[in-house]
N, C-alpha and C. Protein backbone atom coordinates (compact mmCIF):
# COMPACT_ATOMS: atom_id res chain seq x y z
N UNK A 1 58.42 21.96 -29.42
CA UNK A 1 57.26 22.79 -29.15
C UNK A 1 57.22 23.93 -30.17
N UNK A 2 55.90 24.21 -30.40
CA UNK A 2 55.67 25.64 -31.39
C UNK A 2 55.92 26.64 -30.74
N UNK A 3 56.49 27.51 -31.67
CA UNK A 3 56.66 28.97 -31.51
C UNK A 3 56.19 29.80 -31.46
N UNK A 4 55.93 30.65 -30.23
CA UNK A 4 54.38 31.70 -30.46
C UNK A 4 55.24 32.70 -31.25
N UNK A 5 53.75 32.98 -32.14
CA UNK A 5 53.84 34.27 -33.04
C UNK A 5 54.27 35.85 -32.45
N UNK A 6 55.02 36.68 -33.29
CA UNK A 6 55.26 38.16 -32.59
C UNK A 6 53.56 38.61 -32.94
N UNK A 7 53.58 39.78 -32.45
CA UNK A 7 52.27 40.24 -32.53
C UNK A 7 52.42 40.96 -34.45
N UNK A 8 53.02 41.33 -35.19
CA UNK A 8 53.44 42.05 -35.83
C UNK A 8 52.69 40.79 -36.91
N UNK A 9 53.53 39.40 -36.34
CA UNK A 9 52.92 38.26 -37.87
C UNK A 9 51.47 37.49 -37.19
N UNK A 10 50.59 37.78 -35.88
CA UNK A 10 49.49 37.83 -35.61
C UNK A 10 49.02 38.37 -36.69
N UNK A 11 49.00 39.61 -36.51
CA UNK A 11 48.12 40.88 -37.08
C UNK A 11 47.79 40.66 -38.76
N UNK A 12 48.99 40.11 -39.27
CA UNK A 12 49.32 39.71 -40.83
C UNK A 12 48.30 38.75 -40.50
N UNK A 13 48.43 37.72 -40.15
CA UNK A 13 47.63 36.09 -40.26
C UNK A 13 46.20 35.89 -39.80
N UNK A 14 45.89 36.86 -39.21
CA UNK A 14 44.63 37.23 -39.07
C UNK A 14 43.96 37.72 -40.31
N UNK A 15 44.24 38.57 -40.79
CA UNK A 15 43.99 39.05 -42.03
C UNK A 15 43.77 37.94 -43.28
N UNK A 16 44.55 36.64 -43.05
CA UNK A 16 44.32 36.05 -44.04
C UNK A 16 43.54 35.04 -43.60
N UNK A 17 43.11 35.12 -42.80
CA UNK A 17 42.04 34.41 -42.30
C UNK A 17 40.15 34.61 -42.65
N UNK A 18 39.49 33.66 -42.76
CA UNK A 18 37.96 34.21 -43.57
C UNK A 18 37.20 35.39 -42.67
N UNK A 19 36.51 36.15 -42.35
CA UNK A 19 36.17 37.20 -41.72
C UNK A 19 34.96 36.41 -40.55
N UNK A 20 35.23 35.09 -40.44
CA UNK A 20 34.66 34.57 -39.78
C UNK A 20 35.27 34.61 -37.92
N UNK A 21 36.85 34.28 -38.15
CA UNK A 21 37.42 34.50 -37.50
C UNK A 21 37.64 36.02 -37.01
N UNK A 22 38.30 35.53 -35.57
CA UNK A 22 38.49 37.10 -35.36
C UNK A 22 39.77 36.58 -34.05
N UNK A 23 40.39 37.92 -33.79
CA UNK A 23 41.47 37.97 -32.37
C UNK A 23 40.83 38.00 -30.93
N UNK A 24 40.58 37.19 -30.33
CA UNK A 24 40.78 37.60 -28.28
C UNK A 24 41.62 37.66 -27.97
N UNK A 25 42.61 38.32 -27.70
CA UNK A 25 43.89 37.95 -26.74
C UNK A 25 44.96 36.84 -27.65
N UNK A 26 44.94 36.10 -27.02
CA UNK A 26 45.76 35.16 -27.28
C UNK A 26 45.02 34.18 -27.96
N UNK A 27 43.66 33.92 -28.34
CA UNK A 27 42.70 32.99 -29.31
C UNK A 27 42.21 33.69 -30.52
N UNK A 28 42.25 32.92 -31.37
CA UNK A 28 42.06 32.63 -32.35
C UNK A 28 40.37 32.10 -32.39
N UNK A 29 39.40 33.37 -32.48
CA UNK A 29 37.88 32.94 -32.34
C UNK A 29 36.97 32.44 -33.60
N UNK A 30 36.02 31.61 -33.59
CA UNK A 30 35.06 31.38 -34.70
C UNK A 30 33.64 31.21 -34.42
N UNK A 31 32.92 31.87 -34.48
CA UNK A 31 31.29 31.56 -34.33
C UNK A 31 30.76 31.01 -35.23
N UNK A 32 30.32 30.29 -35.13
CA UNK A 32 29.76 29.17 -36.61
C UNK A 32 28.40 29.11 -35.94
N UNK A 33 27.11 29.41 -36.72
CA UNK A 33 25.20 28.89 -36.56
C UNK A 33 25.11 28.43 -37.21
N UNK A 34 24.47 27.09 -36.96
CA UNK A 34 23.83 26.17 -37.63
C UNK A 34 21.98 26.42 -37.68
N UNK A 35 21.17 25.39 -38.20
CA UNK A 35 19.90 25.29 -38.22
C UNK A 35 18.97 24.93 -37.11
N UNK A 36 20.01 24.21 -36.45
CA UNK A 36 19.67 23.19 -34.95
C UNK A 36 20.65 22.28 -34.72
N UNK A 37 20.36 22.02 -33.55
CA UNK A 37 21.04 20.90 -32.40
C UNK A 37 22.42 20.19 -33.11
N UNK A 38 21.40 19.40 -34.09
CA UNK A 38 22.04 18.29 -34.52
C UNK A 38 23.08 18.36 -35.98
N UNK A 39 22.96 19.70 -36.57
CA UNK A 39 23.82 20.10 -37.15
C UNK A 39 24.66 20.56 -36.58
N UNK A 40 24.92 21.44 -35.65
CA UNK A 40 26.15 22.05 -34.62
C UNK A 40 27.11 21.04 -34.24
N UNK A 41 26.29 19.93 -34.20
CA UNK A 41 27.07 18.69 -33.80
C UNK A 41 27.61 17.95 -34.54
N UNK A 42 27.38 17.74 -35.44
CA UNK A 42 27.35 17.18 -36.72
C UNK A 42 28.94 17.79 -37.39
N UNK A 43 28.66 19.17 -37.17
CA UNK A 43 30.09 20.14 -37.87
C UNK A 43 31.24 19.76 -36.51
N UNK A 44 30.98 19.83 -35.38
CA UNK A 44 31.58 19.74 -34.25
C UNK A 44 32.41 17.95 -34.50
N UNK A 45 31.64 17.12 -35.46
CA UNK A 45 32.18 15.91 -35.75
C UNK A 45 33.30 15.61 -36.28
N UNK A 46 32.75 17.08 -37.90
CA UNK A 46 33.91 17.34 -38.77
C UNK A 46 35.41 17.43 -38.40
N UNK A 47 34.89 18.38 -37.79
CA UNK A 47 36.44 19.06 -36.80
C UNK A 47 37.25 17.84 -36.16
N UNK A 48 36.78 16.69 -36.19
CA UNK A 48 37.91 15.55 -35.02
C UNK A 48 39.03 15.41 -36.20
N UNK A 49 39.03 14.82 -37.34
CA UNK A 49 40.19 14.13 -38.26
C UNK A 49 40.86 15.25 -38.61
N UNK A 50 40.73 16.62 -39.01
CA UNK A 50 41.53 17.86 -39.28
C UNK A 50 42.34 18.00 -37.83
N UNK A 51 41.51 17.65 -36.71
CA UNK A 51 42.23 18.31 -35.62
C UNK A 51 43.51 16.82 -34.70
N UNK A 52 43.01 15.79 -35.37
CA UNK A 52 43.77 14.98 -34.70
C UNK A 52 45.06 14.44 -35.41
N UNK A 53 44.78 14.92 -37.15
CA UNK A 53 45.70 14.99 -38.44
C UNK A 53 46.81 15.84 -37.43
N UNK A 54 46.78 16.93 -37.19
CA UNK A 54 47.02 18.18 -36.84
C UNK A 54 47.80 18.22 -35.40
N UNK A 55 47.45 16.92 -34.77
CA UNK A 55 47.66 17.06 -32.96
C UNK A 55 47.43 17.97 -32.56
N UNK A 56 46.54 19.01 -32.79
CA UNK A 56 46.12 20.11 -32.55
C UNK A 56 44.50 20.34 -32.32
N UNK A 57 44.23 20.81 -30.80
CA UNK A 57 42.96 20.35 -30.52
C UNK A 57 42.12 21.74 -30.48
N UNK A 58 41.23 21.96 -30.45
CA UNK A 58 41.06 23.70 -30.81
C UNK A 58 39.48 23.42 -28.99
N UNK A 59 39.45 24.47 -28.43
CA UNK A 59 38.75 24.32 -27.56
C UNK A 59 37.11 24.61 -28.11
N UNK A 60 36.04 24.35 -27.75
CA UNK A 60 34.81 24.08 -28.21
C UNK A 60 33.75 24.74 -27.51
N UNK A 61 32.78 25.72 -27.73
CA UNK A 61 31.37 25.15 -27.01
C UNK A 61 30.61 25.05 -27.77
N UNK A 62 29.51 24.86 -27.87
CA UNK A 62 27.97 23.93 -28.47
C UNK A 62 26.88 24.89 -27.48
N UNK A 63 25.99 25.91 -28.17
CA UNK A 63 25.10 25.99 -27.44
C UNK A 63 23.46 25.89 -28.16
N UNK A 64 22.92 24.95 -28.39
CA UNK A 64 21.94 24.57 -29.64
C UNK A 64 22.63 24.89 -30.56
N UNK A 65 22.38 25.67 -31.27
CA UNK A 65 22.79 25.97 -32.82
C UNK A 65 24.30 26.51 -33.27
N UNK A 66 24.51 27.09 -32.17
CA UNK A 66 25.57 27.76 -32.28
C UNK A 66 26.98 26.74 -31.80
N UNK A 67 28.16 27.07 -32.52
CA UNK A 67 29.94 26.34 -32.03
C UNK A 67 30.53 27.40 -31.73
N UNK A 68 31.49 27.52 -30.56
CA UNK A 68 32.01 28.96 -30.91
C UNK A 68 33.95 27.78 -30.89
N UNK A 69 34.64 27.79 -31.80
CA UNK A 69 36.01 27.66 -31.80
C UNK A 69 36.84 28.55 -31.32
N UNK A 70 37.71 27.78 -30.39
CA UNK A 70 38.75 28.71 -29.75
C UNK A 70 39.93 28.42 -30.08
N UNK A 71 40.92 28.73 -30.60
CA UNK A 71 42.13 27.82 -30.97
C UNK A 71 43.42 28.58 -30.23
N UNK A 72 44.05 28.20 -29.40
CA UNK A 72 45.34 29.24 -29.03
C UNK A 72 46.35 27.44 -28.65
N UNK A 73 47.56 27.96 -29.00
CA UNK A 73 48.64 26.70 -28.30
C UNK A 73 48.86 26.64 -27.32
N UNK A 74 48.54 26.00 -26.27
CA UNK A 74 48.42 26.41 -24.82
C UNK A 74 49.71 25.76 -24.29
N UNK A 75 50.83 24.72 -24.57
CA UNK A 75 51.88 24.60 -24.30
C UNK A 75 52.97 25.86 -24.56
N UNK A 76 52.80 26.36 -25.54
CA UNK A 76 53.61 27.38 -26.24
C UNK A 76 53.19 28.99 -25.70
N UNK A 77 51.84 28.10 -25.41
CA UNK A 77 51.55 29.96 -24.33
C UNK A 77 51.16 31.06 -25.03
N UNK A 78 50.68 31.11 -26.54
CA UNK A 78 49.94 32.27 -27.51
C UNK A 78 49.40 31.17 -28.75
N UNK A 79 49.43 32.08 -29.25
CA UNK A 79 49.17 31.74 -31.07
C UNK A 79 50.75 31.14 -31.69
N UNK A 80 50.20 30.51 -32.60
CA UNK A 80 51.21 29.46 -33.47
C UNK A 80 50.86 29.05 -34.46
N UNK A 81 52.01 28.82 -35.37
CA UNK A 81 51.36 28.50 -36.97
C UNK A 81 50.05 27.66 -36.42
N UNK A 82 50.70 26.44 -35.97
CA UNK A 82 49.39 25.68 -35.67
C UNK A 82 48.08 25.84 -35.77
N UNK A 83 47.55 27.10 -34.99
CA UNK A 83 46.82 27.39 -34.92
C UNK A 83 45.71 28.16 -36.16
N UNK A 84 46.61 28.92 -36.93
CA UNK A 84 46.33 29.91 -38.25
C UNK A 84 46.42 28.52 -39.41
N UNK A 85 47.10 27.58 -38.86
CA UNK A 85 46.85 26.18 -39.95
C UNK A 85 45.83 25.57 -40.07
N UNK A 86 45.25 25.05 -38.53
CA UNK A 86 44.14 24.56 -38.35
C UNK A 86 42.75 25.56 -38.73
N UNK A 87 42.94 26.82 -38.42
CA UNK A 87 41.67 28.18 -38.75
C UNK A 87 41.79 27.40 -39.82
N UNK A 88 42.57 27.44 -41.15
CA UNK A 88 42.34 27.57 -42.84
C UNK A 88 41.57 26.43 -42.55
N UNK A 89 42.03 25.18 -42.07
CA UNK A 89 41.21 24.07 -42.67
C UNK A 89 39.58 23.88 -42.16
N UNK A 90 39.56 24.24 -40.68
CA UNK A 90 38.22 24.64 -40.05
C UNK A 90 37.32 25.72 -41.29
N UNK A 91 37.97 26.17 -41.54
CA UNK A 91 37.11 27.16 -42.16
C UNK A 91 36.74 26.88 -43.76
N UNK A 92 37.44 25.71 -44.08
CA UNK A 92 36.96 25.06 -45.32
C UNK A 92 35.77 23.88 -45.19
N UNK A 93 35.63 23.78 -43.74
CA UNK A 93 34.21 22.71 -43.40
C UNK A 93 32.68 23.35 -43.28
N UNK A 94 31.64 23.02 -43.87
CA UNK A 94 30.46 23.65 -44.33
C UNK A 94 29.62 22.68 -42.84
C-alpha cells in the first residue's frame, strides 16, 4: 500500500502542480469546462488508460460542461505519490 504524504511534502507537490489544481483536505481537486456535454465526456474518456495504467482511479463528476477530478488514496487514507502522479498526467490531457 502507498504512503500518505506528511503535510510539509503536500504543500511542496501542490506547488508543482498546474494552477488548475488545488488542495481540499485530503483531495487533490481539478475543475476542467468544456464547450458542452459531449466534450466533458469525451475528456472524462481520456482519463480511463492513464488511470487504469496507474491502478489508480481518481473520483469524477460531470455536470454538462463542467468535470470536477478528485484524486485522494482512499486505502492509504490521504494523498500519495499516486495521486500527484496521476494530477501530472491528467493535466497533460486537452
Amino acid at each position: 500500500m502507498a504512503s500518505v504524504l506528511s503535510a510539509v511534502e503536500i504543500q511542496s507537490r501542490v506547488k508543482e502542480l498546474p494552477e488548475t489544481w488545488s488542495l481540499q483536505g485530503q483531495k487533490l481537486v481539478c475543475l476542467r469546462k468544456f464547450s458542452g456535454f459531449v466534450e466533458a465526456v469525451a475528456f472524462v474518456d481520456k482519463l480511463v488508460a492513464p488511470a487504469e495504467a496507474a491502478a489508480h482511479h481518481p473520483d469524477l463528476e460531470i455536470s454538462y460542461n463542467k468535470v470536477t477530478i478528485y484524486l485522494t488514496t482512499h486505502d492509504a487514507g490521504g494523498l500519495t505519490e499516486k495521486d500527484f502522479a496521476l494530477a501530472q498526467e491528467i493535466a497533460q490531457l486537452s
